[in-house]
Protein backbone atom coordinates (compact mmCIF):
# COMPACT_ATOMS: atom_id res chain seq x y z
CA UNK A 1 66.47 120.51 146.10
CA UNK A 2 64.22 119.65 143.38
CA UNK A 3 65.33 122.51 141.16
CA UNK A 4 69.21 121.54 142.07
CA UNK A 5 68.40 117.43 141.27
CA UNK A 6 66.91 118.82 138.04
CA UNK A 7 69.94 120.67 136.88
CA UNK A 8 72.26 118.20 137.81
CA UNK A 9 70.17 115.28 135.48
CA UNK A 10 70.29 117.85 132.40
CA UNK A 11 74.04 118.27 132.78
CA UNK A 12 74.64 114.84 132.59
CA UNK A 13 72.24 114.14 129.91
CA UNK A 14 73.85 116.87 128.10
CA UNK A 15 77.72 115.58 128.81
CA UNK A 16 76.55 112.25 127.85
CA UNK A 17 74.13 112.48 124.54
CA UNK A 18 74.77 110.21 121.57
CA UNK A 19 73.97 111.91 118.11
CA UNK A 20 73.63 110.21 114.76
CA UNK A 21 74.86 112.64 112.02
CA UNK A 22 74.61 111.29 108.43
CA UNK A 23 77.27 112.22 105.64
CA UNK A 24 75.51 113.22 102.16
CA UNK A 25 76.11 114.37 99.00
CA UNK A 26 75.88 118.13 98.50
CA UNK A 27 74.17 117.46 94.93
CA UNK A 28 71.69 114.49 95.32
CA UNK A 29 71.78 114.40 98.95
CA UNK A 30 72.39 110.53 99.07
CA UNK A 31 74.68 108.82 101.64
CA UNK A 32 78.34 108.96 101.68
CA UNK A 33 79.32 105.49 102.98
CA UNK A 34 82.70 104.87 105.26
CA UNK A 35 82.96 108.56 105.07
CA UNK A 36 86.52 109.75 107.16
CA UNK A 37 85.62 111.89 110.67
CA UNK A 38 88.63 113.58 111.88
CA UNK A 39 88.50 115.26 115.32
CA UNK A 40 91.50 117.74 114.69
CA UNK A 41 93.69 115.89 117.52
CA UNK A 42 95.46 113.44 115.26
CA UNK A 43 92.46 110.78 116.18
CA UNK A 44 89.22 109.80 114.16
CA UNK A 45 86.95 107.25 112.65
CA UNK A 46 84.46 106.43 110.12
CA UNK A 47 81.19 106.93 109.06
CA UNK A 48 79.37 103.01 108.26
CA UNK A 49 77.69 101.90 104.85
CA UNK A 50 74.93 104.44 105.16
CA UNK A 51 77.29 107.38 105.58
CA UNK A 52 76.00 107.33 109.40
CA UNK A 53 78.20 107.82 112.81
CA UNK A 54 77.06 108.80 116.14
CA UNK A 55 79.22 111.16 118.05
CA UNK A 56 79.12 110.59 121.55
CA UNK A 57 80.08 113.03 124.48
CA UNK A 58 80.37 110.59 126.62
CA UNK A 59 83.47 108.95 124.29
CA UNK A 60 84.97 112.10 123.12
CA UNK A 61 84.36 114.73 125.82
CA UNK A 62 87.21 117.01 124.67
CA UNK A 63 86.15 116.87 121.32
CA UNK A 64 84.00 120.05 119.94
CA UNK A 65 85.01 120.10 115.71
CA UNK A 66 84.71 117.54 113.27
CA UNK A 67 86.72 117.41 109.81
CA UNK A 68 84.41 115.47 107.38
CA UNK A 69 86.29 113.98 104.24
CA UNK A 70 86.18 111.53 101.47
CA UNK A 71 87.71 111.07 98.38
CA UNK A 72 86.06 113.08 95.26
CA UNK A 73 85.18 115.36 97.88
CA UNK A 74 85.91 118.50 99.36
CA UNK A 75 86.81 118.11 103.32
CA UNK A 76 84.38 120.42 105.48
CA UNK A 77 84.73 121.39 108.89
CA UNK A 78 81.95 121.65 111.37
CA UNK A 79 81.35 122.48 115.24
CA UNK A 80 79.77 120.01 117.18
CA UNK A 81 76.06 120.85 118.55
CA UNK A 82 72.55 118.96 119.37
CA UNK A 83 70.96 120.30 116.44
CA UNK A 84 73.21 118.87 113.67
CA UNK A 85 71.73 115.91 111.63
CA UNK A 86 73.55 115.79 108.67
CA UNK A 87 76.40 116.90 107.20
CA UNK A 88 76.71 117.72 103.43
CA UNK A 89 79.96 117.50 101.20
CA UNK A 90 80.22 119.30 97.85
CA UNK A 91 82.13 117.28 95.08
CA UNK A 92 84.94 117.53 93.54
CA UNK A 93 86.07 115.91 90.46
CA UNK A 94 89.25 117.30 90.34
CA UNK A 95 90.55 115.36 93.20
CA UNK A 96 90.08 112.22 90.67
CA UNK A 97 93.34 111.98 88.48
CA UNK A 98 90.68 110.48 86.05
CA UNK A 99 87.43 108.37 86.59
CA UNK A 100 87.75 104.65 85.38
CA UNK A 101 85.06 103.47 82.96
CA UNK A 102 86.21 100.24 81.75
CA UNK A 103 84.44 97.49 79.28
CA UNK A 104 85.14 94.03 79.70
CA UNK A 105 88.38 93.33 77.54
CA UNK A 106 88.00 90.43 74.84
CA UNK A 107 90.87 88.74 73.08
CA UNK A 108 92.85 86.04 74.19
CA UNK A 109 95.30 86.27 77.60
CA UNK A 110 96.85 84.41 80.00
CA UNK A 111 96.68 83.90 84.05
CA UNK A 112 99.61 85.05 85.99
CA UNK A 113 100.21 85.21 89.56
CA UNK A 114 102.52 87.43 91.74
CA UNK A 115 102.72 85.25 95.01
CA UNK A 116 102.02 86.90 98.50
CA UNK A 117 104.43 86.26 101.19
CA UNK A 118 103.33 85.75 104.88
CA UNK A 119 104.66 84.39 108.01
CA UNK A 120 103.23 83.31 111.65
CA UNK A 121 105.98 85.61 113.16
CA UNK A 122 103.21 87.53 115.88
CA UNK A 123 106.46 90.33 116.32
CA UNK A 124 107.11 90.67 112.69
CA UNK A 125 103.48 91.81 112.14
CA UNK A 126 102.11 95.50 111.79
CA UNK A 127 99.70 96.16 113.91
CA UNK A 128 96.45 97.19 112.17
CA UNK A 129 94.51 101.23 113.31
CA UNK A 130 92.16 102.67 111.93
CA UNK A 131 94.51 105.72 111.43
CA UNK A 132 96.56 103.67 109.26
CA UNK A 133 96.84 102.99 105.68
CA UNK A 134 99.17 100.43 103.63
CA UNK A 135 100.01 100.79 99.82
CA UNK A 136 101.98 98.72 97.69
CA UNK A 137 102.86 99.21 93.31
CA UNK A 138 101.60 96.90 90.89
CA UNK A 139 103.04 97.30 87.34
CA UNK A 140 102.09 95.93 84.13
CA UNK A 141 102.80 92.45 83.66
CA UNK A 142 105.80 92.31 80.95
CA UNK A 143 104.51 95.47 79.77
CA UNK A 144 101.32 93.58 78.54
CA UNK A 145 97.68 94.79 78.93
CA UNK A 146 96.92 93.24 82.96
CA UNK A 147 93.98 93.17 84.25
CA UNK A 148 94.08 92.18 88.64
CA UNK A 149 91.43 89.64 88.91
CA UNK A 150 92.68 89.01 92.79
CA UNK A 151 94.47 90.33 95.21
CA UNK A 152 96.77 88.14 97.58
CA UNK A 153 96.42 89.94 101.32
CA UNK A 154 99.27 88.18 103.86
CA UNK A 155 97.49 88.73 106.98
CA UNK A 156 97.79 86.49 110.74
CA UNK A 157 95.35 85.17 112.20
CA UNK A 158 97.07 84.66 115.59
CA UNK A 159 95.93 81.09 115.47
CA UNK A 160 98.74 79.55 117.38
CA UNK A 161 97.75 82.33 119.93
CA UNK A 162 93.82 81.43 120.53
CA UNK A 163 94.77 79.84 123.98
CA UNK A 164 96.29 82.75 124.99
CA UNK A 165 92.31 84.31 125.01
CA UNK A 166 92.32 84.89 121.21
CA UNK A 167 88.90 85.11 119.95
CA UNK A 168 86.36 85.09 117.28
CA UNK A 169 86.93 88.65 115.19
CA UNK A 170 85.67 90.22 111.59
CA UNK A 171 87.40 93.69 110.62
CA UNK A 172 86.11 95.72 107.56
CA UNK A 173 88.66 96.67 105.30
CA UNK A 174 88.56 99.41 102.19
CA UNK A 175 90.63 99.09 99.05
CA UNK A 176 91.82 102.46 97.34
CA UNK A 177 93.50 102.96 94.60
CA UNK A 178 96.66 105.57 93.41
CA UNK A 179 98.82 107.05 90.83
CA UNK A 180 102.31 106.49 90.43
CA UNK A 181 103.42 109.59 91.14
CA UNK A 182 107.85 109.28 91.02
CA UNK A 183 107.40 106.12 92.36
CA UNK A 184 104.98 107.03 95.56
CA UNK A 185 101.19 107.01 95.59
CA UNK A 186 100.10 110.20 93.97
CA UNK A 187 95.91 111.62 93.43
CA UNK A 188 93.41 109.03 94.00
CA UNK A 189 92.48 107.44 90.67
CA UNK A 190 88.45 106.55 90.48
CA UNK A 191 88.06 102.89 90.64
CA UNK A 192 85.36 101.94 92.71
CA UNK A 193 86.64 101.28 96.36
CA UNK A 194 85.91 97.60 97.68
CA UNK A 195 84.91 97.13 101.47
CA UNK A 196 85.33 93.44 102.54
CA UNK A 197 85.66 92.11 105.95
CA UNK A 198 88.39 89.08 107.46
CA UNK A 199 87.43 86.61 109.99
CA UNK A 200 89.51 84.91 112.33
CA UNK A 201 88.75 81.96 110.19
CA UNK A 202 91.10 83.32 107.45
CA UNK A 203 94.69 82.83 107.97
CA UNK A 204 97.89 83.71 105.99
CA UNK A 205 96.83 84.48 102.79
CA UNK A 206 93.22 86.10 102.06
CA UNK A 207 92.04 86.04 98.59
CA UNK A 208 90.09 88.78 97.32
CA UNK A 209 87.90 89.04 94.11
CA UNK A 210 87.48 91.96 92.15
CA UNK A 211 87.49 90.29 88.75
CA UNK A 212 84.19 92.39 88.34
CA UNK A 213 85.92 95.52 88.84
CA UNK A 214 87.87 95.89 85.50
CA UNK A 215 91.05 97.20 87.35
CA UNK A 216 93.51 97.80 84.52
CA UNK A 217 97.44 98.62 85.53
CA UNK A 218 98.30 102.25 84.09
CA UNK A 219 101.36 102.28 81.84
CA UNK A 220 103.34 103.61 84.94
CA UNK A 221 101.78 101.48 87.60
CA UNK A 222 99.07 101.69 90.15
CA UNK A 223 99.11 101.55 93.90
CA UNK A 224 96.60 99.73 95.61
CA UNK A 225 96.00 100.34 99.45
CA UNK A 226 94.78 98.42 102.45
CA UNK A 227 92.93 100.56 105.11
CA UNK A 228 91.35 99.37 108.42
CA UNK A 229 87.26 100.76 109.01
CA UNK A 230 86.40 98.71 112.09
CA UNK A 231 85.11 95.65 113.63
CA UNK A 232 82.14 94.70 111.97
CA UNK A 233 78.99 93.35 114.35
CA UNK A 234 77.55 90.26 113.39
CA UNK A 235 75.35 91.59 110.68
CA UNK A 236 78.72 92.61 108.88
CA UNK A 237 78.34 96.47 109.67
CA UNK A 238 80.66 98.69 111.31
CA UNK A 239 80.98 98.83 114.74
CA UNK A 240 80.71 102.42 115.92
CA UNK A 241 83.75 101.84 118.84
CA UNK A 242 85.68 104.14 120.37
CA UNK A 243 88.72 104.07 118.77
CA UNK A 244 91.91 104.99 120.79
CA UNK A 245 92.48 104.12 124.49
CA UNK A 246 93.37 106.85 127.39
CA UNK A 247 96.68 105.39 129.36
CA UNK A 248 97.75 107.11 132.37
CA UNK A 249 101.66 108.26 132.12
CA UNK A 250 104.08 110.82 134.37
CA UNK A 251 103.17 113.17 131.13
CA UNK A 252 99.39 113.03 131.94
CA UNK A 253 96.75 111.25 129.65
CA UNK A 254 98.30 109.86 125.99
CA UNK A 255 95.37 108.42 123.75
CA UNK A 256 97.15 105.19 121.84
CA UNK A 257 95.12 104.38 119.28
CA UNK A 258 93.68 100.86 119.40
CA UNK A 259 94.94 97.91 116.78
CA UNK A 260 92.74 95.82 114.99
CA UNK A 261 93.10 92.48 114.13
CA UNK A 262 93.96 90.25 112.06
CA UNK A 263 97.80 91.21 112.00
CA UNK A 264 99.36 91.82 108.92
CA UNK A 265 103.16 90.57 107.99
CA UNK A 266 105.94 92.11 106.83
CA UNK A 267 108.98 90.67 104.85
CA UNK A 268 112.36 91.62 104.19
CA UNK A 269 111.73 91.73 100.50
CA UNK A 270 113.39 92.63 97.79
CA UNK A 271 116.44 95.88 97.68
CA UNK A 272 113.42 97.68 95.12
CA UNK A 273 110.41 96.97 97.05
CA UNK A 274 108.68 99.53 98.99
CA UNK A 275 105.79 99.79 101.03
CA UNK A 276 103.99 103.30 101.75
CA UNK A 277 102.01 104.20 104.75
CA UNK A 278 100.46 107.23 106.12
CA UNK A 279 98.19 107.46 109.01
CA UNK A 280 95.39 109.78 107.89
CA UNK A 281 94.36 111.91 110.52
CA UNK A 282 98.22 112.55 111.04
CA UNK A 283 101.19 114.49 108.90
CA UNK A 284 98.03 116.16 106.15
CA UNK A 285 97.72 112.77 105.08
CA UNK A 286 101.28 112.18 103.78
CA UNK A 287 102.53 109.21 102.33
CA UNK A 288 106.12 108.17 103.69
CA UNK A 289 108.29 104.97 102.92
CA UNK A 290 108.25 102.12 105.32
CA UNK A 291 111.84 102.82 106.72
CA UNK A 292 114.11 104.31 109.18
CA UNK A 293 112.71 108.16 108.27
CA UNK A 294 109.10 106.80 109.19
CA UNK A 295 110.28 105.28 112.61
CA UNK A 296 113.99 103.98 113.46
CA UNK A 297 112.30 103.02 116.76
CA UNK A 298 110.34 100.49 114.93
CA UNK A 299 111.11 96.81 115.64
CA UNK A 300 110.01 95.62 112.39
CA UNK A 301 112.38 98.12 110.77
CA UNK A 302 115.12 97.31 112.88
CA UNK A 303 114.60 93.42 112.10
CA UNK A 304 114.64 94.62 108.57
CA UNK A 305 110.83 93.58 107.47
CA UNK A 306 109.70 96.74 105.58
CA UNK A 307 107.98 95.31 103.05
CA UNK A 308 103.60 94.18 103.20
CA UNK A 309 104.06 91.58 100.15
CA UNK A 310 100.79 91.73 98.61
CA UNK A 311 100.15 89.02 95.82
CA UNK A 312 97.73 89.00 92.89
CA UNK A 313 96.71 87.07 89.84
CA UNK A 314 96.30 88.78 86.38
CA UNK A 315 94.71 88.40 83.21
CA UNK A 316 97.63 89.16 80.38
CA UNK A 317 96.14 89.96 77.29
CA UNK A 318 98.39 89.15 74.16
């Protein structure tokens, strides 16, 4: 009896272990923060700040290979086991379309502003995964040297919708950045990303400063991107949560991945504007126009709000 209560305590101690496994760079072996985890079913999630997740068994039972990836470099596959403690990724420049280096620009300019355009519309909103990416094109302002100082984010907070058992929130957020490749977003071009988080306190617009950055629009344009990380605790790191939900159907068990708030508006916009998505541990990572080809189940396609209608302010230089 002993021997049986014995065996039975290891089994679930095994089915149930938590392991931290840290991301690092094959070269200097430092951290690679907000690192992407795939688990090779169309699901995922992120390593935090310190290149850190902890894979559970008790969360992700079916789950025995991970895909490790992030951008500059090359994505490595591994099988889950006890022993594993870190995980290193070899560079690769050559995923960089070029690395960004920029001075501080003197000369005289002037301040522009591309407005953002939001709404309190809850059912005209997209709602947020961490699977999901949003990118929108910036071009030059009248051809002119343009610098983004900040970018305009439309986001809802649900406000009108606390009664309803709305709470407090904060969701970390990463900026990338794109080529214009034919007019969709192309290699990854090596600004350094931004993580920021939004509170429910923030509603319709949120106002984000990279002035320190020295983002510069390419002659052909640049796409910047929105992408969900988490819910961040209340020390501002990422929350390491289980990030899709099991719902019972007549097909069996379908894993719905969950939404994060806040919620983030679309518009009708204009005939030319477009707004990219992908959801990154789906399609290879492809990029695909906001529109009927994406989803012509989609509500906020059908109501005709394709377009996330990011703002920004500029510097113009003469």
């Amino acid at each position: 009896m002993k021997y049986l209560l014995s065996l039975l305590f290891f089994i679930v101690c095994i089915n149930n272990y938590a392991q931290d496994i840290v991301i690092i760079d094959g070269m200097n072996n430092e951290p690679i923060p907000f690192a992407t985890i795939s688990f090779g079913d169309g699901l995922g999630t992120f390593a935090d700040e310190d290149g850190r997740f902890s894979f559970s068994r008790k969360k992700y039972a079916d789950i025995d290979s991970l895909f490790i990836s992030a951008i500059g470099y090359t994505e490595k596959g591994i099988k889950i086991d006890s022993t594993i403690q870190s995980v290193s990724l070899k560079s690769e420049v050559s995923q960089l379309s070029e690395v960004i280096v920029s001075a501080p620009k003197e000369g005289k300019f002037k301040m522009r502003k591309l407005k953002a355009e939001t709404h309190t519309d809850v059912f005209a909103c997209w709602l947020p995964t961490v699977e999901s990416e949003i990118a929108i094109l910036f071009k030059k302002y009248e051809n002119k040297t343009t610098q983004i100082t900040t970018l305009l984010l439309p986001i809802n907070a649900e406000r009108e919708y606390k009664s309803k058992g709305k709470g407090k929130f904060a969701t970390i957020f990463r900026l990338q950045y794109y080529a214009n490749n034919a007019g969709s977003p192309g290699a990854p071009i090596g600004y350094e990303n931004v993580i920021f988080s939004i509170s429910e306190k923030v509603d319709k617009v949120f106002e984000l400063d990279v002035t320190n950055k020295s983002i510069f629009i390419p002659e052909n344009g640049i796409f910047i991107s929105i992408q969900v990380l988490g819910y961040a605790d209340t020390n501002g790191k990422l929350v390491d949560s289980k990030k899709y939900r099991e719902i019972k159907t007549a097909r069996g068990i379908q894993k719905i991945s969950t939404s994060f708030r806040p919620l983030l508006p679309f518009v009708k916009g204009a005939p030319n504007q477009t707004t990219f998505v992908r959801r990154i541990f789906f399609n290879k990572k492809k990029w695909q126009v906001f529109d009927r080809n994406y989803n012509k189940n989609s509500k906020l396609i059908q109501s005709g709000n394709k377009y996330y209608a990011m703002g920004a302010e500029f510097k113009v230089y003469e």
